[in-house]
C-alpha atoms as a PDB file:
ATOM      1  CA  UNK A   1      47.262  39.562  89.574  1.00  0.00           C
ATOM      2  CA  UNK A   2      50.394  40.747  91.197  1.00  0.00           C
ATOM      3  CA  UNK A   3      51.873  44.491  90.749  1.00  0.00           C
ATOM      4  CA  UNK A   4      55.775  44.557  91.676  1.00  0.00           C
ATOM      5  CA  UNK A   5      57.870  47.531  92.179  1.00  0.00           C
ATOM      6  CA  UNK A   6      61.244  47.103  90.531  1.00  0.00           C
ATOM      7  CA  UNK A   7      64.083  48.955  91.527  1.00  0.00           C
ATOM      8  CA  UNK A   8      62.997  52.386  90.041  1.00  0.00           C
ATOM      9  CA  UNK A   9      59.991  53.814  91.765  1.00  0.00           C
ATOM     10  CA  UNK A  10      56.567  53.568  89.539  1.00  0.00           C
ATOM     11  CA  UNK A  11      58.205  51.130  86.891  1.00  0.00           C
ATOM     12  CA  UNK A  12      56.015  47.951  88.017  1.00  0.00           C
ATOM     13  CA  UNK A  13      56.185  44.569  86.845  1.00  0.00           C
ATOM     14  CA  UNK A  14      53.014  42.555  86.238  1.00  0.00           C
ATOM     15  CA  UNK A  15      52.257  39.107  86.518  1.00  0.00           C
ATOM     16  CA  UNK A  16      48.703  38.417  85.330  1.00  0.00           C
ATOM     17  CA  UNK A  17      46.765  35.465  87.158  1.00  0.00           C
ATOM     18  CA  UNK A  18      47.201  33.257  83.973  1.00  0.00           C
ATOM     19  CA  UNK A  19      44.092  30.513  83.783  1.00  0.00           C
ATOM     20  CA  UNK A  20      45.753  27.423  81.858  1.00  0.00           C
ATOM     21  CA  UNK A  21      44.192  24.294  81.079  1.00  0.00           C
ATOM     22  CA  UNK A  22      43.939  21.568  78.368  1.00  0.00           C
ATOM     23  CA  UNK A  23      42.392  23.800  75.869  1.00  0.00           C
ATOM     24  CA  UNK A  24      44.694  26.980  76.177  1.00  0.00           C
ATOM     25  CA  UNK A  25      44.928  29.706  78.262  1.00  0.00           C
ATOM     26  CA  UNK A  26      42.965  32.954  79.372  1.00  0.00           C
ATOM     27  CA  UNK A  27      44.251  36.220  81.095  1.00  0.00           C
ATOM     28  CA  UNK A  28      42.823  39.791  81.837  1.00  0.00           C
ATOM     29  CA  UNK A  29      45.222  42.010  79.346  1.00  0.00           C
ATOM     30  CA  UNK A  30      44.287  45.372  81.018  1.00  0.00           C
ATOM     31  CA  UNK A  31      41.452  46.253  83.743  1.00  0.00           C
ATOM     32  CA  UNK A  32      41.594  49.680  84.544  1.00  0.00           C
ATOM     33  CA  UNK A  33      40.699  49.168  88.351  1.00  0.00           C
ATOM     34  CA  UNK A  34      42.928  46.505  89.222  1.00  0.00           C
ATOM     35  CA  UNK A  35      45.709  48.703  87.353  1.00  0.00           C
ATOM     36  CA  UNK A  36      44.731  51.647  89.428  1.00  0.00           C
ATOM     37  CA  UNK A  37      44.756  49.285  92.692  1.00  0.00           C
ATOM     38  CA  UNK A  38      48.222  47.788  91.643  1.00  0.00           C
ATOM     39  CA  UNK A  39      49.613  51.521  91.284  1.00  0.00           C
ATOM     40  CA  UNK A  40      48.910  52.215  87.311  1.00  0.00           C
ATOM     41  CA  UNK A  41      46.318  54.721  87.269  1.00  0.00           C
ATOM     42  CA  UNK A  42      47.221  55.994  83.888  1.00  0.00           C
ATOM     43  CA  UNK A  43      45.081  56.307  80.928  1.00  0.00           C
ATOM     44  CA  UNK A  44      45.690  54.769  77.996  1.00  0.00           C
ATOM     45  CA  UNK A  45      44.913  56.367  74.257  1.00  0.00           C
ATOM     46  CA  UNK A  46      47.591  54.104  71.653  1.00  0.00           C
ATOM     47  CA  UNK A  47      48.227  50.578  71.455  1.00  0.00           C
ATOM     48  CA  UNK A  48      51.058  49.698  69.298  1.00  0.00           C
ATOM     49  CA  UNK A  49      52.819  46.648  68.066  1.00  0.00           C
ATOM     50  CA  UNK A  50      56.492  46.090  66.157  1.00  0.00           C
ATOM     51  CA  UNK A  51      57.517  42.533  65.180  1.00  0.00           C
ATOM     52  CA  UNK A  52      61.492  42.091  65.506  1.00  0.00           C
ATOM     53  CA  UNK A  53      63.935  39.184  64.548  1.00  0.00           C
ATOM     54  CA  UNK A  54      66.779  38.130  66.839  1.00  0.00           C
ATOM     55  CA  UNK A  55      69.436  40.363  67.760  1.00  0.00           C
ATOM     56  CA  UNK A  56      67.330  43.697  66.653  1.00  0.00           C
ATOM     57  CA  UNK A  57      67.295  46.251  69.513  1.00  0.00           C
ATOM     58  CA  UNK A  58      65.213  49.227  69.446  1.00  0.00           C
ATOM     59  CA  UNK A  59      65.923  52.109  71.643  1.00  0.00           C
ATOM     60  CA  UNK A  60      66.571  53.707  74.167  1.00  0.00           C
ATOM     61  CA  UNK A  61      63.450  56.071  72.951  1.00  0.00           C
ATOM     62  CA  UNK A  62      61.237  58.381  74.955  1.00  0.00           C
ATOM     63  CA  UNK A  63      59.409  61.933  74.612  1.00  0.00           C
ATOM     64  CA  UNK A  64      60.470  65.027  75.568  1.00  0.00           C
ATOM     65  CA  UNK A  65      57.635  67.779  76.461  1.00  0.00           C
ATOM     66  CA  UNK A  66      54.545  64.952  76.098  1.00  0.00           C
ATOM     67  CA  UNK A  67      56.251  61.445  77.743  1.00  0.00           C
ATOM     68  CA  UNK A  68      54.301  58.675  76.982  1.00  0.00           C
ATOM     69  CA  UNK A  69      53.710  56.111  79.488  1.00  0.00           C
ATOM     70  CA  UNK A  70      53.834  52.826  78.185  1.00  0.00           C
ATOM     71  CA  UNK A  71      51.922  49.268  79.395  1.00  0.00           C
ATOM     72  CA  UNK A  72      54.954  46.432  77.470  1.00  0.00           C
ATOM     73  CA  UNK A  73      54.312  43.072  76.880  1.00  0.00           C
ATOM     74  CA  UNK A  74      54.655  40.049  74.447  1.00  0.00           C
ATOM     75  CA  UNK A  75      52.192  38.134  72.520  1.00  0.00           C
ATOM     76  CA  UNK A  76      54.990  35.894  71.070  1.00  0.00           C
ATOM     77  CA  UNK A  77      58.643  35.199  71.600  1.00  0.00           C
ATOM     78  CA  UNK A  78      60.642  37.134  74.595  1.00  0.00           C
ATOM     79  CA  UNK A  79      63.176  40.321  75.043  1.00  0.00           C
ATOM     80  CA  UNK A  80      64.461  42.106  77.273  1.00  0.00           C
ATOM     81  CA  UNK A  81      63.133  45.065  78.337  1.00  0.00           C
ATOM     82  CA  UNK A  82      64.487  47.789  79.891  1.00  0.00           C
ATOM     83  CA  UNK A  83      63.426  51.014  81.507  1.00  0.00           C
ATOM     84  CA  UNK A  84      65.923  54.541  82.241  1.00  0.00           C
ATOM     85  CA  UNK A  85      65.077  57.027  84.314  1.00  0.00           C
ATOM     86  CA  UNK A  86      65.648  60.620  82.459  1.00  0.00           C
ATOM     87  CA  UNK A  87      63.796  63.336  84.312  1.00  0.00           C
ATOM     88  CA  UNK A  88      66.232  65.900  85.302  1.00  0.00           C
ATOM     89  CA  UNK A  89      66.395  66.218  88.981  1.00  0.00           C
ATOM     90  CA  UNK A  90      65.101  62.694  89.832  1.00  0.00           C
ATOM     91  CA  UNK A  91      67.319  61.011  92.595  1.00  0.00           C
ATOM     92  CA  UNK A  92      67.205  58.136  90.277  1.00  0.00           C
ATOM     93  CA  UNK A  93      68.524  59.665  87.093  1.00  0.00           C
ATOM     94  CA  UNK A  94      70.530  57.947  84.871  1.00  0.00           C
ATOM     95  CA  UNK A  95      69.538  54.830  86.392  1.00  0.00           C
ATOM     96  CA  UNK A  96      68.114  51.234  84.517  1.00  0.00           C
ATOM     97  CA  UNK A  97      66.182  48.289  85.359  1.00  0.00           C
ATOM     98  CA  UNK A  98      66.194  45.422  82.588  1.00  0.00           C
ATOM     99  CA  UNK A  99      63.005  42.055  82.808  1.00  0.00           C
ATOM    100  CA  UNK A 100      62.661  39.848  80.841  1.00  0.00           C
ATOM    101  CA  UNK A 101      59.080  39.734  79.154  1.00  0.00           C
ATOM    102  CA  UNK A 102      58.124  36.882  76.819  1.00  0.00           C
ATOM    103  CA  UNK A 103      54.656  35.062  75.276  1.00  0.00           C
ATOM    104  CA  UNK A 104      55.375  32.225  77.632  1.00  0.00           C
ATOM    105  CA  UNK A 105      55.560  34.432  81.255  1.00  0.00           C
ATOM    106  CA  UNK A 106      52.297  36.884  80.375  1.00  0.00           C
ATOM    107  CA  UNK A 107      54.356  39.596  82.112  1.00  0.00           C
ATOM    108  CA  UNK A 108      54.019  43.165  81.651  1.00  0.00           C
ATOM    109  CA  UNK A 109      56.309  46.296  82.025  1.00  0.00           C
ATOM    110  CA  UNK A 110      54.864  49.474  83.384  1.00  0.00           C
ATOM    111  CA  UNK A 111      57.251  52.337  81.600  1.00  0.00           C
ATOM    112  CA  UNK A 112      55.426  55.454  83.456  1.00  0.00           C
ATOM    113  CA  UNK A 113      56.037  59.200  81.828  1.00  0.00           C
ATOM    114  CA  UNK A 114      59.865  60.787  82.007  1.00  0.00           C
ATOM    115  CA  UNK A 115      61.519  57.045  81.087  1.00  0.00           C
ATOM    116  CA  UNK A 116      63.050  56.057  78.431  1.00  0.00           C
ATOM    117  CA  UNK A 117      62.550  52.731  76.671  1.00  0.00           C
ATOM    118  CA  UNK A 118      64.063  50.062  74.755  1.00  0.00           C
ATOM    119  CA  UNK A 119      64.065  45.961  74.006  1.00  0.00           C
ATOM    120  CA  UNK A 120      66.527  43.796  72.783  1.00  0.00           C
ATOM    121  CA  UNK A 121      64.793  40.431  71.246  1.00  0.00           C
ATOM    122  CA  UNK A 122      66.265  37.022  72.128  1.00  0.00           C
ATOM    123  CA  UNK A 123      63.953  34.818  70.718  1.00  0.00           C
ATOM    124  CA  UNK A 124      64.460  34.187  66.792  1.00  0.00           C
ATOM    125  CA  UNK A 125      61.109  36.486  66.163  1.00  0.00           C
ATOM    126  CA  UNK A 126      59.083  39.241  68.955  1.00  0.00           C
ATOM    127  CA  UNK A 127      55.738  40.723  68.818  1.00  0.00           C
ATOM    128  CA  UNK A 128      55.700  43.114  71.028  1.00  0.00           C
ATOM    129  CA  UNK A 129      52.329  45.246  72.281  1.00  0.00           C
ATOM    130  CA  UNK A 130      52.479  48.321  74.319  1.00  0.00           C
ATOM    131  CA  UNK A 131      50.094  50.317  75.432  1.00  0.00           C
ATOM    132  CA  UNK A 132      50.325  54.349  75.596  1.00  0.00           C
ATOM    133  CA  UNK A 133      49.173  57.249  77.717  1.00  0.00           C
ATOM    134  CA  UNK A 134      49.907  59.488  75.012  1.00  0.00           C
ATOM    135  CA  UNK A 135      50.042  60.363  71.713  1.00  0.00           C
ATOM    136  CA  UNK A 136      53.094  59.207  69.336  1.00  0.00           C
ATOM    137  CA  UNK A 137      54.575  63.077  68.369  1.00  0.00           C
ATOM    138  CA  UNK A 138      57.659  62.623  66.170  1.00  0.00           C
ATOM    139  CA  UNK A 139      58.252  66.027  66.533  1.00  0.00           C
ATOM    140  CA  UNK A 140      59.130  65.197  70.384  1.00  0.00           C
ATOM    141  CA  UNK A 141      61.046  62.155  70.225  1.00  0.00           C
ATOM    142  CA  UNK A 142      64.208  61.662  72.010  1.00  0.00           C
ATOM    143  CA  UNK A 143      66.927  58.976  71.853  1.00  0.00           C
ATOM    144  CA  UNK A 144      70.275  57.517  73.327  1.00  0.00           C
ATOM    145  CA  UNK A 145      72.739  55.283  72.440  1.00  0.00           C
ATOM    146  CA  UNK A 146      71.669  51.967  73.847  1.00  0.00           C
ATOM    147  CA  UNK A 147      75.550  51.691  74.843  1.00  0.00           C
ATOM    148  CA  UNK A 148      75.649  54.918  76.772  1.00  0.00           C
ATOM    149  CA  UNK A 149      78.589  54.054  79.261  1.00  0.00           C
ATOM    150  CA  UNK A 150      76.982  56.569  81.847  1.00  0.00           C
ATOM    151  CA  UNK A 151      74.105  54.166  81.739  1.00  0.00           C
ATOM    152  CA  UNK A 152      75.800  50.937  81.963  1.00  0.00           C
ATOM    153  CA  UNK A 153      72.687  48.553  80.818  1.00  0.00           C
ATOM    154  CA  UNK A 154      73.632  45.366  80.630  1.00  0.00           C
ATOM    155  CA  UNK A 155      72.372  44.340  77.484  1.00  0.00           C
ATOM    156  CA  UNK A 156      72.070  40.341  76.412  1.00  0.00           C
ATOM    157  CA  UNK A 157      74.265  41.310  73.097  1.00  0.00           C
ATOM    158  CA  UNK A 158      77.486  43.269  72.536  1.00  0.00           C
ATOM    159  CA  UNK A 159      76.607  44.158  68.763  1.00  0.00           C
ATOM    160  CA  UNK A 160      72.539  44.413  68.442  1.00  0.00           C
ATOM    161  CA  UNK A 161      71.396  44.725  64.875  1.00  0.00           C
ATOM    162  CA  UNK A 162      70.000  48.508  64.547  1.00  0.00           C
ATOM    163  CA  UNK A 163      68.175  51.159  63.091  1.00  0.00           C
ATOM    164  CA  UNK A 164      70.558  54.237  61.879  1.00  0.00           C
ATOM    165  CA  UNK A 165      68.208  56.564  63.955  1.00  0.00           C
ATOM    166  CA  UNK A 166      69.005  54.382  67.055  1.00  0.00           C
ATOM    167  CA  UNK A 167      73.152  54.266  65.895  1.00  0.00           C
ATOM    168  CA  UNK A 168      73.242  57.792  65.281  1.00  0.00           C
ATOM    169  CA  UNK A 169      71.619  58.874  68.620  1.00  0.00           C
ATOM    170  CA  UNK A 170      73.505  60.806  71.308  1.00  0.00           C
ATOM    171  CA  UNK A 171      74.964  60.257  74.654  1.00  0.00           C
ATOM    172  CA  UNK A 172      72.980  61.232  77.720  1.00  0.00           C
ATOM    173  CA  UNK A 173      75.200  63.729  78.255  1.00  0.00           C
ATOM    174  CA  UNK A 174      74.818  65.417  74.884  1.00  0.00           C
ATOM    175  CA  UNK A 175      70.865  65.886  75.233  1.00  0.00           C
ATOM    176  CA  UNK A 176      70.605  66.196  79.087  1.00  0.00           C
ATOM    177  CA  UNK A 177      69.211  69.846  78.354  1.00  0.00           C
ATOM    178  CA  UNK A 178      66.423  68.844  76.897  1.00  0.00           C
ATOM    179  CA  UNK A 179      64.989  66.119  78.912  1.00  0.00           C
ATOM    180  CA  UNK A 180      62.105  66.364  81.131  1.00  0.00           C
ATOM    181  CA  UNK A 181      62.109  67.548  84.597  1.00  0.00           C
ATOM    182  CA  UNK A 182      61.242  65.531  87.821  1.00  0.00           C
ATOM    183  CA  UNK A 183      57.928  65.926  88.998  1.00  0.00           C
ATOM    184  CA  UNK A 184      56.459  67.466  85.774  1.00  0.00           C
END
């Protein structure tokens, strides 16, 4: 199993040891050492999983007084994923990194706490599992555009298909305010 740092410190990339042969395949989802080892000590308490056509992006979402941390992968198809950094004060704020994650690669995107998250699916269908270190709170939801020019992701479309939460929601700039703090 390898754990690789991206570009934004404690957003890791996983590549599972993958054990293939003429019957199928077999990989370790989640082991709570090795995670701890590879530098994702967090504890998980949700698993969810959405199922998206092509073109559908969802996000940029995150929480804003109880951040979830969030294990990403896919069972079937592939998107990209990406992952902002949105704690106030963090010498990386405002700042993206984008992976690709599909059925066929086994990979997995650590999304720790203060980051906010979104795919983009470019397969014709995703199912996408992620695992959480918190609770779901609507209550505490935040969200911005996915098109944010102060963010600058690169997305794989110029016109996703969307929810009208995630076309309605603000600029980084509008909800800055209310965004966690680094180190919290």
């Amino acid at each position: 199993m390898d754990f690789q740092p991206t570009a934004l410190p404690d957003v890791i990339l996983v590549q599972p040891d993958v054990h293939r042969d003429d019957r199928g395949f077999f990989f370790e989802v989640y082991h709570a050492r090795k995670y701890a080892a590879g530098g994702i000590a967090a504890s998980f308490v949700q698993d969810n999983q959405s199922r998206s056509a092509k073109g559908i992006l969802r996000g940029l979402h995150g929480q804003c007084c109880h951040p979830q941390g969030k294990l990403v992968r896919v069972i079937e198809g592939e998107i990209f994923d990406v992952a902002v950094d949105v704690r106030r004060g963090s010498p990386h704020f405002g700042d993206w990194v984008g992976v690709t994650l599909s059925g066929e690669n086994f990979h997995q995107l650590y999304v720790p706490p203060g980051f906010l998250h979104g795919f983009c699916v470019v397969s014709e269908v995703a199912d996408v599992m992620y695992k959480c270190t918190d609770f779901y709170d609507g209550h505490d939801e935040i969200g911005i555009r996915w098109d944010d020019p102060d963010l600058g992701v690169e997305w794989p479309t110029d016109s996703p298909l969307l929810s009208p939460k995630d076309a309605a929601a603000p600029l980084l700039s509008e909800i800055s305010d209310q965004l966690p703090s680094y180190g919290d």
